[in-house]
Protein backbone atom coordinates (compact mmCIF):
# COMPACT_ATOMS: atom_id res chain seq x y z
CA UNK A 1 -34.85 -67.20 -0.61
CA UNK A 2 -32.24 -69.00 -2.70
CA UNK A 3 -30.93 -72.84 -1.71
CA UNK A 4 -30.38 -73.75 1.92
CA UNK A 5 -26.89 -72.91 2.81
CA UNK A 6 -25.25 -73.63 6.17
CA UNK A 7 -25.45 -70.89 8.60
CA UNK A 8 -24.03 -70.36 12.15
CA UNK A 9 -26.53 -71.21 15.21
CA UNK A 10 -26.64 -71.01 19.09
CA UNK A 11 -28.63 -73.38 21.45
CA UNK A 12 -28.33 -71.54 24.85
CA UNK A 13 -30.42 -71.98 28.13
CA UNK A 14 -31.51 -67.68 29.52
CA UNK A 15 -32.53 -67.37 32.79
CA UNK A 16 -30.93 -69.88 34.69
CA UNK A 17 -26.95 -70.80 35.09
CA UNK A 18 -28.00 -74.87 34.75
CA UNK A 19 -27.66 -76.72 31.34
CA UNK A 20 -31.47 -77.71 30.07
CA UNK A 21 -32.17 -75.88 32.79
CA UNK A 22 -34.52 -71.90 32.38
CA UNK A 23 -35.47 -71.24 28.68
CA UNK A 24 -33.96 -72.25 25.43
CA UNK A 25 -33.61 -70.70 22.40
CA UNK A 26 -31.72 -71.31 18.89
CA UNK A 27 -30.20 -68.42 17.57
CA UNK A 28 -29.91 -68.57 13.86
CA UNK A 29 -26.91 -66.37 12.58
CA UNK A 30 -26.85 -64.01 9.30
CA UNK A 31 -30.25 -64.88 8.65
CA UNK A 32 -30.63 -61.89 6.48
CA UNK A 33 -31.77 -64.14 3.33
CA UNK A 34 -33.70 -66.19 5.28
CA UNK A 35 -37.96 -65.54 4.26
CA UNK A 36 -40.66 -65.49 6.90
CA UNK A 37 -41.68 -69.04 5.62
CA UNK A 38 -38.34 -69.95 6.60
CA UNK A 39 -37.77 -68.67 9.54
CA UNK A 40 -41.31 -70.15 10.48
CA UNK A 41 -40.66 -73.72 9.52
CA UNK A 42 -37.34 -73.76 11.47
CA UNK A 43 -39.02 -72.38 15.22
CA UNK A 44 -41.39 -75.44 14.68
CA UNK A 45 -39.01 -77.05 13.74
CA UNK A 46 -36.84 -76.74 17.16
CA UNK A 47 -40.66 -76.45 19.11
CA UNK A 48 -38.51 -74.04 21.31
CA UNK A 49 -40.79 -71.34 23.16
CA UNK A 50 -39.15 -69.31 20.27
CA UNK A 51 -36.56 -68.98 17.75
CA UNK A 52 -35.02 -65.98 16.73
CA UNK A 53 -33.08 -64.23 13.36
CA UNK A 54 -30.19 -62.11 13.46
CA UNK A 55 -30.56 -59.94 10.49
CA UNK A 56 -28.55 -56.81 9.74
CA UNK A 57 -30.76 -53.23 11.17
CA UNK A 58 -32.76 -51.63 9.10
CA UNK A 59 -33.44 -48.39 11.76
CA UNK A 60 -30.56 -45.83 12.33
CA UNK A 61 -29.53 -46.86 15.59
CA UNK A 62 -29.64 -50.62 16.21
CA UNK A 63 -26.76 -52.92 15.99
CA UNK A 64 -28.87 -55.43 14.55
CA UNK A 65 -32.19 -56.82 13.91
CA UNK A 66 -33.99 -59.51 16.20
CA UNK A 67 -36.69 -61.79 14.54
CA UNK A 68 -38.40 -63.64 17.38
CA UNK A 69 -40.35 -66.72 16.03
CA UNK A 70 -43.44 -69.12 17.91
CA UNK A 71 -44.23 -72.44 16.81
CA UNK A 72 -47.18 -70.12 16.08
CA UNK A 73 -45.86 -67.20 14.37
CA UNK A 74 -43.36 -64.13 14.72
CA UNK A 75 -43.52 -61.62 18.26
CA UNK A 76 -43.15 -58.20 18.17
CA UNK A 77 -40.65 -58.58 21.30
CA UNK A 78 -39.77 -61.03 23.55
CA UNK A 79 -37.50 -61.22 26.68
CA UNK A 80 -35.61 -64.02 27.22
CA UNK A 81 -34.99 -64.27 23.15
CA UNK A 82 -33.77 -60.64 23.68
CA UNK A 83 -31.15 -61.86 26.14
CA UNK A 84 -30.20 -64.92 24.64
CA UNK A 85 -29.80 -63.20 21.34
CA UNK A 86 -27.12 -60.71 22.88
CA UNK A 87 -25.21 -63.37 24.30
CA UNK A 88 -25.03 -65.22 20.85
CA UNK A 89 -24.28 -62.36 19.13
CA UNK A 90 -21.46 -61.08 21.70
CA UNK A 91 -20.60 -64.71 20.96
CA UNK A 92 -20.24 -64.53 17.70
CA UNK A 93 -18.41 -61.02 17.41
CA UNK A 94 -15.80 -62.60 19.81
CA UNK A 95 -16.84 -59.50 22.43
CA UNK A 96 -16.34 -60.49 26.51
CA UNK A 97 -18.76 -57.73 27.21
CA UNK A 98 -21.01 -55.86 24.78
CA UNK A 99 -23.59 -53.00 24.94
CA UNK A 100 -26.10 -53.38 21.67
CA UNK A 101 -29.18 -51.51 20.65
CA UNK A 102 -31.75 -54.77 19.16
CA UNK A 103 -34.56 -53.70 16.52
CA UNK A 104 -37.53 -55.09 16.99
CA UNK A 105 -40.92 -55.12 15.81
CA UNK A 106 -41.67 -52.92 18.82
CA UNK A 107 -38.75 -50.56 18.59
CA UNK A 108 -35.31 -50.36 19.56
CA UNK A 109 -34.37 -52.06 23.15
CA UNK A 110 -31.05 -51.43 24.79
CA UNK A 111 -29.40 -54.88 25.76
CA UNK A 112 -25.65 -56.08 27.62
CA UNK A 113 -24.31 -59.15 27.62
CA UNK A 114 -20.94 -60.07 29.69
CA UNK A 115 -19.95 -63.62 28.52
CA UNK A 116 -17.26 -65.99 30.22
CA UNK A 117 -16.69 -69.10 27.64
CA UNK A 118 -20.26 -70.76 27.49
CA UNK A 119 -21.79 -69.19 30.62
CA UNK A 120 -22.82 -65.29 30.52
CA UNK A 121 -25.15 -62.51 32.09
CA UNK A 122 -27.28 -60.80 30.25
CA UNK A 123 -29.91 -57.72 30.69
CA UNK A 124 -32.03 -55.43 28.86
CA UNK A 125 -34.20 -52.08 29.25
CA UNK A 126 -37.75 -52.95 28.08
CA UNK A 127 -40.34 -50.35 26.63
CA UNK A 128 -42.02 -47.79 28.85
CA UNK A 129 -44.92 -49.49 30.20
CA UNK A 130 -48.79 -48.94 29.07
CA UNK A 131 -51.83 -49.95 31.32
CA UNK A 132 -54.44 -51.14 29.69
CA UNK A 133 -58.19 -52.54 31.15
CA UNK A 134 -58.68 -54.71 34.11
CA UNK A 135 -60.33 -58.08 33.60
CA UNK A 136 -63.12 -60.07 35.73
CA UNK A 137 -60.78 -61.97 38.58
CA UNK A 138 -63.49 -64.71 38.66
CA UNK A 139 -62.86 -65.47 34.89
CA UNK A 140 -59.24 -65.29 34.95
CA UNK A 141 -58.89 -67.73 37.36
CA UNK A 142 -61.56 -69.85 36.26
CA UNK A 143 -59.61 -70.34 32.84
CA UNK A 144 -56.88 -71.60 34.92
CA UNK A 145 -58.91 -74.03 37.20
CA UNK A 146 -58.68 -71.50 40.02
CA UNK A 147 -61.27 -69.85 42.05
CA UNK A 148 -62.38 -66.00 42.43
CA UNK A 149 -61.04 -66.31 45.93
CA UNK A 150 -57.38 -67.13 44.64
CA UNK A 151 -57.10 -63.48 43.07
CA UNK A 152 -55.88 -60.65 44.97
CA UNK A 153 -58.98 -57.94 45.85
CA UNK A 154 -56.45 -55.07 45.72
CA UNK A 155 -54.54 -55.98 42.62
CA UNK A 156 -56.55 -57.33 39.85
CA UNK A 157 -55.93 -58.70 36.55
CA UNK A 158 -54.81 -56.11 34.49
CA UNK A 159 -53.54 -55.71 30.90
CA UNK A 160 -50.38 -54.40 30.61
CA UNK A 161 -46.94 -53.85 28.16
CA UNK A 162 -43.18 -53.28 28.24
CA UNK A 163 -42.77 -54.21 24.55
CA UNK A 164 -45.65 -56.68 23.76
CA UNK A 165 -49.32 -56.73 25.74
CA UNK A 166 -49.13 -59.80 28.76
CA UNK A 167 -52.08 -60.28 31.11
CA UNK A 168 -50.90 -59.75 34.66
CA UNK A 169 -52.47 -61.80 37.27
CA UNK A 170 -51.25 -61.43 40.81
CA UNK A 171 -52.50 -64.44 43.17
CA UNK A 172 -53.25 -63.97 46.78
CA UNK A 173 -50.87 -67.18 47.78
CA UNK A 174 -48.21 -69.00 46.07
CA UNK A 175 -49.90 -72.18 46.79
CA UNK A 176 -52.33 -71.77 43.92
CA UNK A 177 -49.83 -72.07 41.46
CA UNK A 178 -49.43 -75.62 42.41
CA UNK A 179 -53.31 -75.84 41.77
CA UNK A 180 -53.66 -74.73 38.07
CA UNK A 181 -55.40 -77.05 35.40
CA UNK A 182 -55.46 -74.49 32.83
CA UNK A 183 -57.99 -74.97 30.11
CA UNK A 184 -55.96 -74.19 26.66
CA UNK A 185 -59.52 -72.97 24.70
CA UNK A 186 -60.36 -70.56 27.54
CA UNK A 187 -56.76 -69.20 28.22
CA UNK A 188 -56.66 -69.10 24.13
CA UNK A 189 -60.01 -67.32 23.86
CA UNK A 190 -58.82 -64.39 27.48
CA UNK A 191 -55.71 -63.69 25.78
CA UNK A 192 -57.20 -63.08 22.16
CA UNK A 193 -59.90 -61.14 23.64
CA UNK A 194 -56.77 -59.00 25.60
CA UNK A 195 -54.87 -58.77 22.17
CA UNK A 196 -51.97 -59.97 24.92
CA UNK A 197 -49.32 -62.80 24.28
CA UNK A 198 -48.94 -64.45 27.99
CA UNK A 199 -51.52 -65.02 30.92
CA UNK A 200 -48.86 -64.28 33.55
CA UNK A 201 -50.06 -65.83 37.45
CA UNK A 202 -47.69 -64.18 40.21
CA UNK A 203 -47.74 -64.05 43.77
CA UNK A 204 -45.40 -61.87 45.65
CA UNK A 205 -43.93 -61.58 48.82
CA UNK A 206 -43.98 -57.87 48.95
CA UNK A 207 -41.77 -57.31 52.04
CA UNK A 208 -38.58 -59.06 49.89
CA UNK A 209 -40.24 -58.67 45.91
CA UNK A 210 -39.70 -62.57 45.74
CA UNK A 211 -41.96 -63.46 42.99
CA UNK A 212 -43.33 -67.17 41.68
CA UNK A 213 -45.06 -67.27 38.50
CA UNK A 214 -46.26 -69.44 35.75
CA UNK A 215 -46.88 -68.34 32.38
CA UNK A 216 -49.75 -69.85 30.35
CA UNK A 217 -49.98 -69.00 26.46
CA UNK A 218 -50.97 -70.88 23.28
CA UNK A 219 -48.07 -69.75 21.52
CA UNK A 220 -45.60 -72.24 22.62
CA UNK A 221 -45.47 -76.17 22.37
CA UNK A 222 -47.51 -76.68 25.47
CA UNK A 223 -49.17 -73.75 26.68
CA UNK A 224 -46.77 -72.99 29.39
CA UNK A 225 -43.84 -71.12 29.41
CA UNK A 226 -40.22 -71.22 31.42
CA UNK A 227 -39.58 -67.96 31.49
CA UNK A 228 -40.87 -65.02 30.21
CA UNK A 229 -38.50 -61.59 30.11
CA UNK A 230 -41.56 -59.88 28.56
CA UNK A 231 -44.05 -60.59 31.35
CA UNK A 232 -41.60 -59.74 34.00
CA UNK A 233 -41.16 -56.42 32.66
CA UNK A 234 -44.73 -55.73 32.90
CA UNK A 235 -45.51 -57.63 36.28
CA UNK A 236 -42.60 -55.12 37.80
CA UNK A 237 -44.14 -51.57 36.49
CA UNK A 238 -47.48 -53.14 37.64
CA UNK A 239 -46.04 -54.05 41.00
CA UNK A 240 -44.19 -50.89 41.22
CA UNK A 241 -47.17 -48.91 40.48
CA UNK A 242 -49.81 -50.24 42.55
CA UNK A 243 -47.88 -52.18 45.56
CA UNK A 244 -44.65 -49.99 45.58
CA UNK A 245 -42.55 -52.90 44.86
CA UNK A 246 -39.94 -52.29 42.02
CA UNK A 247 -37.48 -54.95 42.33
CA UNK A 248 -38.25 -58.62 41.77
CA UNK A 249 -36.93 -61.86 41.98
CA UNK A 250 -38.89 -64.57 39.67
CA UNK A 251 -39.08 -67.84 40.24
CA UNK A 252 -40.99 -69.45 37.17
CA UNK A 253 -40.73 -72.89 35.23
CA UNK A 254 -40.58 -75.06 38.59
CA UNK A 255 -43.44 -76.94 37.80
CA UNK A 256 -42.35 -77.59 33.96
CA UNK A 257 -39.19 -79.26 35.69
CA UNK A 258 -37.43 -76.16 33.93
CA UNK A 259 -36.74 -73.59 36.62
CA UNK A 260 -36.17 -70.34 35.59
CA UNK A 261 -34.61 -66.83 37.69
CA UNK A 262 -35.20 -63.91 36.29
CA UNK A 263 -34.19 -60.52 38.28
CA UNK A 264 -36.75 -57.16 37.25
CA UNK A 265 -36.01 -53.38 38.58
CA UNK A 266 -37.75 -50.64 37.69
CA UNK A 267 -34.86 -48.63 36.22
CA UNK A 268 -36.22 -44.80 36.34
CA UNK A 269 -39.74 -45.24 33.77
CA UNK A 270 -38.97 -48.19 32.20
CA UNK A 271 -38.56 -52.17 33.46
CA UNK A 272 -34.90 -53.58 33.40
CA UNK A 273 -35.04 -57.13 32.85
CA UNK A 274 -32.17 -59.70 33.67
CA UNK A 275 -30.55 -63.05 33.99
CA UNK A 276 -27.86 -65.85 33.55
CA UNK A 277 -27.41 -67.95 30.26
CA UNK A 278 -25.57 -70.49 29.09
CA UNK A 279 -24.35 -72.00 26.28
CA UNK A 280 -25.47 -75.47 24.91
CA UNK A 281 -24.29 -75.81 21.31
CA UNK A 282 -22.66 -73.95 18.65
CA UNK A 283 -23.44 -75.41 15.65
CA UNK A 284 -24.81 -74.95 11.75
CA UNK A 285 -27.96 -75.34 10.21
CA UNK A 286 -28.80 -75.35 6.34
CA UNK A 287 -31.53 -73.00 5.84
């Protein structure tokens, strides 16, 4: 990379229609020259949940390329960057509503944005989902400050992926949510044992699909997430596969004083993830 130059950037809020409100995320525009070291230096820079660099596609197909950037390092996918990337983008192209194809590390996801000065609604189709192994209920929830009894008998902790591998951990009453003390080294060491990104906790009234959730993971300033559009996806093809529900309504980031909606349907095999944004700065950065 040559000498910083000023480039475009967003600051948005996905998942909820509240300023400083859901999940926020700086966009950095024609980022194409911009190195990994770069791009890594700027997300801890912002010590957003992540960061993410529009680059021009390199796969037949996409519309553009989406670099999605931890304080920790880059993601093969991510959900609420995904949305909040199509928004700034639409944004940017001067489009009211737009249909895109994003490339990812994990392939090419279908997103929409519809925008309406700085407030918009955005969705996207995430990967077809994989199932990987169940995990001991007692030590999920005792990384969490939980006990065994907290965990559902009929739906246990299970590995699973829309895009990027989440641990999905459905709780037997919402109340528990308000009783986590997670410990970061043992949530650190479950999820690099699971190869997965988020330790997702969910309970859900299954006669509505109301969801609540919390999502623990080391990768963001922390350990908790707002909202995560990449564990929702997964939590609804779980759901939908061993409960029969396959619509959701998520409630997350309540007890981060940062709450988040986030809508999930299964949309024939695959999860379709959405939500509002909305815009907190247009600006420029020199990177």
């Amino acid at each position: 990379m040559g000498a910083p130059r000023a480039r475009r950037y967003t600051l948005l809020d996905v998942f909820t229609e509240v300023p400083c409100q859901g999940n926020a995320l700086a966009v950095v525009h024609d980022a194409d020259d911009v190195d990994d070291a770069a791009m890594l230096a700027f997300a801890r820079e912002t010590r957003l949940s992540e960061t993410t660099f529009v680059q021009s596609p390199s796969a037949e197909g996409a519309d553009y390329r989406n670099r999605i950037w931890t304080v920790a390092g880059e993601l093969p996918f991510a959900g609420h960057p995904s949305l909040g990337t199509a928004v700034a983008v639409a944004r940017e192209r001067g489009q009211g509503e737009a249909r895109y194809v994003q490339q990812t590390t994990a392939g090419l996801q279908r997103v929409e944005a519809r925008v309406e000065g700085h407030h918009a609604q955005a969705s996207m189709h995430q990967e077809p989902p994989q199932f990987g192994a169940e995990l001991d209920p007692a030590r999920v929830m005792a990384a969490v400050g939980l006990d065994a009894g907290d965990a559902l008998p009929d739906l246990p902790p299970q590995r699973v992926s829309t895009g990027a591998w989440q641990v999905i951990a459905p709780l037997a009453d919402a109340s528990a949510l308000n009783r986590v003390k997670a410990d970061a080294a043992a949530v650190a060491r479950l999820l690099d044992e699971a190869d997965a990104v988020v330790l997702y906790l969910a309970w859900c009234d299954r006669a509505t699909g109301a969801v609540r959730a919390r999502g623990l993971t080391p990768v963001v300033q922390g350990g908790e997430d707002p909202a995560t559009g990449s564990a929702a996806g997964p939590l609804c093809a779980y759901l939908a596969l061993r409960a029969g529900v396959a619509r959701l309504v998520i409630g997350q980031g309540v007890e981060m004083g940062r709450a988040s909606r986030l809508h999930a349907e299964m949309d024939g095999d695959v999860p379709r993830v959405s939500g509002a944004a909305v815009v907190l700065v247009d600006g420029t950065v020199r990177l």
